[in-house]
Protein backbone atom coordinates (compact mmCIF):
# COMPACT_ATOMS: atom_id res chain seq x y z
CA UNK A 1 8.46 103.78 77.04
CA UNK A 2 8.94 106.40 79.72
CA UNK A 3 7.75 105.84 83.03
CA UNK A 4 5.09 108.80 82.98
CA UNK A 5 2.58 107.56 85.67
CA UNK A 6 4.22 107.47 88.71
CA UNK A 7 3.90 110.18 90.85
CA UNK A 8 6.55 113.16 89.62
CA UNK A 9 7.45 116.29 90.02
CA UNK A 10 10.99 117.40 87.97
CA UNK A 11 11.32 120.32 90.31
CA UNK A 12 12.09 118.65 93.33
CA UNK A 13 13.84 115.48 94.43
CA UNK A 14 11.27 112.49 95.15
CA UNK A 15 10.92 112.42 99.21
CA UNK A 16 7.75 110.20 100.01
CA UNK A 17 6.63 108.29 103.11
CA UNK A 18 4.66 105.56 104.85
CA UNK A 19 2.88 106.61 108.47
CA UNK A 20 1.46 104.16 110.25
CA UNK A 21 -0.41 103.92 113.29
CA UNK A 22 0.94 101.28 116.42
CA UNK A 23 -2.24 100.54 116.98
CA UNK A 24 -1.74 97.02 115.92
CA UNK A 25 -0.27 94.96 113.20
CA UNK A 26 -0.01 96.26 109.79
CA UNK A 27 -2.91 94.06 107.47
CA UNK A 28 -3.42 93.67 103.70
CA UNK A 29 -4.88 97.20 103.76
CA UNK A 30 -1.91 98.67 105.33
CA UNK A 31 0.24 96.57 103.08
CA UNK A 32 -1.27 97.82 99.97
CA UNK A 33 -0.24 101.39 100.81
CA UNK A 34 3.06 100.87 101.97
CA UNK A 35 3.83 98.68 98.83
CA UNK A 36 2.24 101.76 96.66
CA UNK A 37 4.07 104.67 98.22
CA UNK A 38 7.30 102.65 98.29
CA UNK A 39 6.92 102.04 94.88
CA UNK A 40 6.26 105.31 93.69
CA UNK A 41 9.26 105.94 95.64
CA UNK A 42 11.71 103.66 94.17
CA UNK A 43 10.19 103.82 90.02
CA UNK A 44 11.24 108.04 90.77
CA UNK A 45 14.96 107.44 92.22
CA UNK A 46 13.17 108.76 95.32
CA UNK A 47 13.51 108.11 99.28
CA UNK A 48 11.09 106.25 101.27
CA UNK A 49 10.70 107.18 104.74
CA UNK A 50 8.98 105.61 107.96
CA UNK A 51 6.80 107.47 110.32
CA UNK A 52 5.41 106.07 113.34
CA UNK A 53 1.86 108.54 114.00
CA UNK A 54 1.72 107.63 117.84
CA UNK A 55 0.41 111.19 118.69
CA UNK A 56 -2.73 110.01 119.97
CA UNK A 57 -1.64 107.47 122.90
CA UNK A 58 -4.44 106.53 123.60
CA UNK A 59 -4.67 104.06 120.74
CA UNK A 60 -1.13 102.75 120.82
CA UNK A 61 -0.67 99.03 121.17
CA UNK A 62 2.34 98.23 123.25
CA UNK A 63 4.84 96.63 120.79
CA UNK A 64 3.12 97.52 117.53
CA UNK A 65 5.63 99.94 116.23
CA UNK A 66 8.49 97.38 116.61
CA UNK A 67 5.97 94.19 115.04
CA UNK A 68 5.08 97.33 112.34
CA UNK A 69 8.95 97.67 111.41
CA UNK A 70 10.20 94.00 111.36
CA UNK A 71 6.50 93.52 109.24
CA UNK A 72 8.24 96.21 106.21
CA UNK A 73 11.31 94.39 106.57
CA UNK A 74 9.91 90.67 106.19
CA UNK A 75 8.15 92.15 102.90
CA UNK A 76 11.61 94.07 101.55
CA UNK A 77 10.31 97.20 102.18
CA UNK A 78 13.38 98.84 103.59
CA UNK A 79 13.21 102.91 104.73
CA UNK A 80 15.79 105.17 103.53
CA UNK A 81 16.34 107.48 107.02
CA UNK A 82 15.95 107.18 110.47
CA UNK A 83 12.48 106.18 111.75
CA UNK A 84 10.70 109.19 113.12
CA UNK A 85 8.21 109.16 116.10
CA UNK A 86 5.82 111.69 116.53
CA UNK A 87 5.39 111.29 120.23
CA UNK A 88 9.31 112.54 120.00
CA UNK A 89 8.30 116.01 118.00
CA UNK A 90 6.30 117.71 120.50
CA UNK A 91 8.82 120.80 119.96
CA UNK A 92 7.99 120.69 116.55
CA UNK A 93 3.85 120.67 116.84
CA UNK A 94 4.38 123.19 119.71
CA UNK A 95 6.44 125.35 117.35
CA UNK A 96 3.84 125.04 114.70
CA UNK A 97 1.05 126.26 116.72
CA UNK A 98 2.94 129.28 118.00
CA UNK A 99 3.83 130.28 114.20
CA UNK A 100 -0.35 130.32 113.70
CA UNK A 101 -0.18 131.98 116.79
CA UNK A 102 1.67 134.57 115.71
CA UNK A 103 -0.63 135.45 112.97
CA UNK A 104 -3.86 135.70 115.12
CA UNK A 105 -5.54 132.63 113.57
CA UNK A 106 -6.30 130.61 116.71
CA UNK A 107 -8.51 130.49 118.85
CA UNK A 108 -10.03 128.28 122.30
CA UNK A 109 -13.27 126.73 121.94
CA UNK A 110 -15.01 124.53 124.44
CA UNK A 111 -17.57 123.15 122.30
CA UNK A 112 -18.33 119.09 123.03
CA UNK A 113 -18.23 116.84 119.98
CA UNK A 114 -22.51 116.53 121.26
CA UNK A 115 -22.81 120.40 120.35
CA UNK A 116 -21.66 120.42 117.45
CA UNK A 117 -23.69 117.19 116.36
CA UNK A 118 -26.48 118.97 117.56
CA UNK A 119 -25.83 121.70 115.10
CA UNK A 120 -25.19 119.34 112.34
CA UNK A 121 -21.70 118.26 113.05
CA UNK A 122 -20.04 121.43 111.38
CA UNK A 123 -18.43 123.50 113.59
CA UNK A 124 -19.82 127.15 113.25
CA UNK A 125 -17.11 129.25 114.52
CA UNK A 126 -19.56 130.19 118.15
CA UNK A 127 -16.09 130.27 120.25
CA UNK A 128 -14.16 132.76 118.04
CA UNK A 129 -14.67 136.52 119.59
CA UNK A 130 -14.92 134.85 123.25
CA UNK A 131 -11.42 135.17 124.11
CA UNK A 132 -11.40 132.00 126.12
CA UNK A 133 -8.31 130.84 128.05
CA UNK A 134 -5.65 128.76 125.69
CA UNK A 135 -5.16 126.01 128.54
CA UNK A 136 -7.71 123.44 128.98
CA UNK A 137 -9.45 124.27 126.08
CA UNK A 138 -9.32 123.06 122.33
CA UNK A 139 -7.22 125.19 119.92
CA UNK A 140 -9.24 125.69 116.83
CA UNK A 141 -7.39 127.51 113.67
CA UNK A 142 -9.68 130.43 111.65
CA UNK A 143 -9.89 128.71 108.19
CA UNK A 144 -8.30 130.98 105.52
CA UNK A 145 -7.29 128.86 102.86
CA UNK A 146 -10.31 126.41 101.93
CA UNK A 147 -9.63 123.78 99.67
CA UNK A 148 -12.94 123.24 98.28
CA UNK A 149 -11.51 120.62 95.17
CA UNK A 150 -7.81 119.25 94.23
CA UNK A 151 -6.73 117.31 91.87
CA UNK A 152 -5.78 113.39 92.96
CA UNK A 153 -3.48 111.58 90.74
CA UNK A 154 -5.46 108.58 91.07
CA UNK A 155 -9.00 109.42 91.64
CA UNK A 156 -8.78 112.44 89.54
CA UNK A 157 -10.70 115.63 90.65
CA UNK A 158 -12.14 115.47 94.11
CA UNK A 159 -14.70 117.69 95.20
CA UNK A 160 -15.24 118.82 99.07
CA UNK A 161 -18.34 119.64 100.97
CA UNK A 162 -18.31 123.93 101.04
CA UNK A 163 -18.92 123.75 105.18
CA UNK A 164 -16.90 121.48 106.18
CA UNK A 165 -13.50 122.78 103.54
CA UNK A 166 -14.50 126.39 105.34
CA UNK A 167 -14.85 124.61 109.26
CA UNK A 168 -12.51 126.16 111.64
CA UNK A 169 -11.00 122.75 112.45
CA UNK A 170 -9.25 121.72 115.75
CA UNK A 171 -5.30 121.57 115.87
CA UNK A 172 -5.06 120.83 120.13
CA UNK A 173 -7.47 118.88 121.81
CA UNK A 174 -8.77 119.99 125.26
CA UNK A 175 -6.88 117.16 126.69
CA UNK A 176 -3.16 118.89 125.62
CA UNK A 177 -3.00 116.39 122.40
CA UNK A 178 -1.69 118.22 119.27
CA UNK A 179 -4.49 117.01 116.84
CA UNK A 180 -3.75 114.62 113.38
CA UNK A 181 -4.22 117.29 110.72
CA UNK A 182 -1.39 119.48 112.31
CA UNK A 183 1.00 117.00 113.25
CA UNK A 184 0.90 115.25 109.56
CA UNK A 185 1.38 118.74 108.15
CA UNK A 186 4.08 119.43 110.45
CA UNK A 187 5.72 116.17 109.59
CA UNK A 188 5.78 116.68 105.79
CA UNK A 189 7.02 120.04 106.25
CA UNK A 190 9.97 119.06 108.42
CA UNK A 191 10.78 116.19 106.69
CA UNK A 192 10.75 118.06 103.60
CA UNK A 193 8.18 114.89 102.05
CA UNK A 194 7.09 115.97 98.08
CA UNK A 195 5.02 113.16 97.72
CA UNK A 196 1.71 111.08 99.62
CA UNK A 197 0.76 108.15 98.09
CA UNK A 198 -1.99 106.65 100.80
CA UNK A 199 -5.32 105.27 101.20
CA UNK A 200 -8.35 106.85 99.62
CA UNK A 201 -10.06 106.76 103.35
CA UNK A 202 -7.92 110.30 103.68
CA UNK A 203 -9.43 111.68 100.88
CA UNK A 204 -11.59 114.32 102.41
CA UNK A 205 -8.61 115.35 105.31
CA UNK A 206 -6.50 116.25 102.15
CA UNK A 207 -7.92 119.24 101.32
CA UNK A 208 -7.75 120.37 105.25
CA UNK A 209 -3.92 119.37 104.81
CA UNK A 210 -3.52 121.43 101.65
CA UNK A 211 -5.07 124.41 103.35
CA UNK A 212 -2.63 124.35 106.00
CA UNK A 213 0.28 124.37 103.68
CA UNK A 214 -0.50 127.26 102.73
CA UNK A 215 -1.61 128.89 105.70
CA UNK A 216 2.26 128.20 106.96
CA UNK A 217 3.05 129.44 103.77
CA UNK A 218 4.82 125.87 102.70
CA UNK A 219 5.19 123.94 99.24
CA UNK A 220 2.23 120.83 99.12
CA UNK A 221 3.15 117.70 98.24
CA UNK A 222 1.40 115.82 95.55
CA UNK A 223 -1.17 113.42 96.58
CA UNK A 224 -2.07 110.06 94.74
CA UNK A 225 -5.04 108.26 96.66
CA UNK A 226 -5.05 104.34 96.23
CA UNK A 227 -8.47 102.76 96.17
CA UNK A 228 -9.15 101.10 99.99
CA UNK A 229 -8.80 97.38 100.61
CA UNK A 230 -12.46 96.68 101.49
CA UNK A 231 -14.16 93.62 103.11
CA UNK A 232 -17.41 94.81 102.06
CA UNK A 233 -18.64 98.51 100.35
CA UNK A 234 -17.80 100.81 102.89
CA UNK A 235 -15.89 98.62 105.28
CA UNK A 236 -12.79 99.09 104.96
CA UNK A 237 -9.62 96.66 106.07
CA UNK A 238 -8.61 98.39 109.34
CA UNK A 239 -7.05 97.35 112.53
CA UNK A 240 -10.17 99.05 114.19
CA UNK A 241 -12.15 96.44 112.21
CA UNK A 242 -10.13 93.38 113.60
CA UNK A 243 -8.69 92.51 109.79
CA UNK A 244 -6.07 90.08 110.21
CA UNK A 245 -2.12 90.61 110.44
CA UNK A 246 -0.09 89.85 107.24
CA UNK A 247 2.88 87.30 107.58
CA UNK A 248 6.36 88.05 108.56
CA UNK A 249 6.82 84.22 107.74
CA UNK A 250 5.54 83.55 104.78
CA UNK A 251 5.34 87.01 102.70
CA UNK A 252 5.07 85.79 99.55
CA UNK A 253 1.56 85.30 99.09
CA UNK A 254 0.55 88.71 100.52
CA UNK A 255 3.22 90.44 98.44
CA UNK A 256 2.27 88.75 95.32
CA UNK A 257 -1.94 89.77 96.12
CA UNK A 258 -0.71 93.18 97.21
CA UNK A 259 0.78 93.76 93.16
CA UNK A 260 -2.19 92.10 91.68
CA UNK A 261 -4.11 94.67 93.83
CA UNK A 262 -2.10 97.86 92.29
CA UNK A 263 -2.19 96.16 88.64
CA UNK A 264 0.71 94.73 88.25
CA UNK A 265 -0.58 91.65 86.84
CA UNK A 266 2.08 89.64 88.46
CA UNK A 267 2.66 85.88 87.18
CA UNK A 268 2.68 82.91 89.42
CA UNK A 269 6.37 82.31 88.44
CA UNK A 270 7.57 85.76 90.89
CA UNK A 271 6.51 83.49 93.18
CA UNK A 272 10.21 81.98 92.61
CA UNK A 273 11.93 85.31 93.84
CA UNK A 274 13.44 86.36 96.61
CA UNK A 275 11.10 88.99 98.47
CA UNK A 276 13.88 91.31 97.10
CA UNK A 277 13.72 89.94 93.73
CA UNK A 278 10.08 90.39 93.87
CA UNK A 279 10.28 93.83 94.71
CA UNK A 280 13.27 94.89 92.47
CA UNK A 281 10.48 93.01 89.66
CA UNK A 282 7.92 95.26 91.32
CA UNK A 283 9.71 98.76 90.55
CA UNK A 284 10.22 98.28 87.12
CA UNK A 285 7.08 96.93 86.61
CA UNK A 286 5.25 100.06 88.63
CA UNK A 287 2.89 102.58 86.21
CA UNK A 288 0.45 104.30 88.12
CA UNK A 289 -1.83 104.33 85.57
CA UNK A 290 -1.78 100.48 85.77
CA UNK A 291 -3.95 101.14 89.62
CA UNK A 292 -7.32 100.74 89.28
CA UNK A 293 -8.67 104.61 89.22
CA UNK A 294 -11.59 103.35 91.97
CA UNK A 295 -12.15 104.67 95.75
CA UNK A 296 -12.33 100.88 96.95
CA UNK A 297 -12.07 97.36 95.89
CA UNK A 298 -13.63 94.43 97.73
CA UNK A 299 -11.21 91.65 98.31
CA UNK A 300 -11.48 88.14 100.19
CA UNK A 301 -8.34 86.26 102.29
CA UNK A 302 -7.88 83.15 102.19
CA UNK A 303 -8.15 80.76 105.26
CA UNK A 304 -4.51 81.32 106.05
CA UNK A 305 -5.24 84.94 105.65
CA UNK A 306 -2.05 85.11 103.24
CA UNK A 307 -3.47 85.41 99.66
CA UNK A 308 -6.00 87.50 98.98
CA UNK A 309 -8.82 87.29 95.88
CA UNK A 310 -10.66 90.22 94.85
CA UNK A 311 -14.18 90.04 94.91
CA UNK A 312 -15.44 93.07 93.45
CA UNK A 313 -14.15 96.83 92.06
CA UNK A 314 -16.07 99.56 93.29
CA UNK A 315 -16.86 102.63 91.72
């Protein structure tokens, strides 16, 4: 039987990627979507690239991106080109800004994140005719594609809130930062990426992402949302949240959890492979109809923090 469920597209060569943060050590969570978008990868004769999202400094943990990279390669999850930083591509953001620029779609605002809570925490657009100054202010860009609902190949049809797919959303901070949902669009673009298989958590900043395509006039990837890795409903596995780091020392068990997790349905016997074996098993094996079609599951680790149980699917 054809492979059918993985995440295709016969017009264009597979390119997908995994993007961490540095902000710490990658965790089951993390795992779980680098072990998803590599697979998707490898089942479509695709590449599999590595991006390090260190844009925002502020949160970078000295030594994470290095722990990050020997982490994939403990668990045989081997990148196909050159790492790419983004603290390296400030050309590139730069660039990306001037090409909105040059279609009189951005704007300064000086709104605080407390004024716009105050209004309801949707921007309303206040700082577009005031021809503010571009330095030390935010760069918002005028919202002309909205992406009210897309389809997901995993959680099917996703619907987003009318204000917030029309907000006028920020793309520099006031503090000279180029802002996540330009960078990551940026990123794709350059690195010519056709495919995003990711967390469900970025759900919702999709459909900002998909606007932008098109506002720079680009292809979009396809998308494929795997459900989150969740100690408990709504909190997810995050390094924010303290979860614990996988091992580089004893993979196995992690590995092994991190297929059950995707529905593999692995048997205790893979246990027997080589972490490349286990991986080579994992490709074949890879459907993506076989992942549970749910926003979050609820798992437990075990004292070790190596294998991991799930508790509970959540729909």
């Amino acid at each position: 039987m054809p492979n059918t469920a993985a995440v295709t597209s016969p017009k264009r060569n597979y390119r997908g990627r995994f993007a961490p943060s540095p902000s710490g050590p990658l965790h089951f969570g993390s795992l779980v979507a680098a072990v998803g978008s590599y697979l998707d990868a490898k089942s479509n004769q695709g590449r599999w690239l590595v991006r390090i999202e260190d844009i925002d400094t502020s949160r970078v943990v000295s030594g994470a991106a290095d722990d990050i990279l020997r982490t994939l390669e403990a668990y045989g999850l081997y990148w196909d080109e050159d790492v790419v930083f983004q603290t390296k591509r400030h050309a590139l953001y730069q660039h990306t800004i001037d090409s909105l620029q040059s279609h009189n779609i951005v704007y300064a605002c000086n709104c605080s994140r407390k004024q716009i809570k105050a209004i309801g925490g949707i921007y309303n657009g206040q700082c577009k005719n005031k021809t503010l100054a571009m330095d030390n202010n935010a760069l918002r860009v005028i919202q002309c594609h909205a992406t009210t609902h897309y389809h997901d190949l995993i959680q099917g049809n996703v619907d987003i809130d009318n204000a917030l797919a029309h907000e006028d959303y920020i793309i520099k901070r006031s503090d000279g930062l180029f802002a996540y949902q330009l960078v990551v669009v940026a990123d794709d673009i350059d690195q010519g990426i056709t495919h995003v298989v990711r967390g469900a958590d970025l759900l919702a900043p999709t459909a900002r992402q998909l606007s932008l395509f098109k506002q720079l006039n680009t292809p979009t990837p396809v998308y494929g949302h795997l459900p989150l890795a969740v100690a408990k409903p709504g909190f997810k596995l995050s390094k924010q949240n303290y979860a614990p780091a996988i091992s580089k020392q004893s993979p196995k068990p992690a590995l092994y959890s991190a297929f059950e997790f995707l529905g593999l349905t692995p048997s205790k016997e893979i246990l027997m492979l080589t972490i490349e074996q286990m991986m080579a098993w994992a490709v074949n094996r890879y459907n993506l109809e076989l992942v549970p079609k749910v926003p979050q599951i609820q798992v437990s680790q075990s004292a070790d923090n190596q294998a991991v149980q799930f508790t509970q699917i959540i729909k």
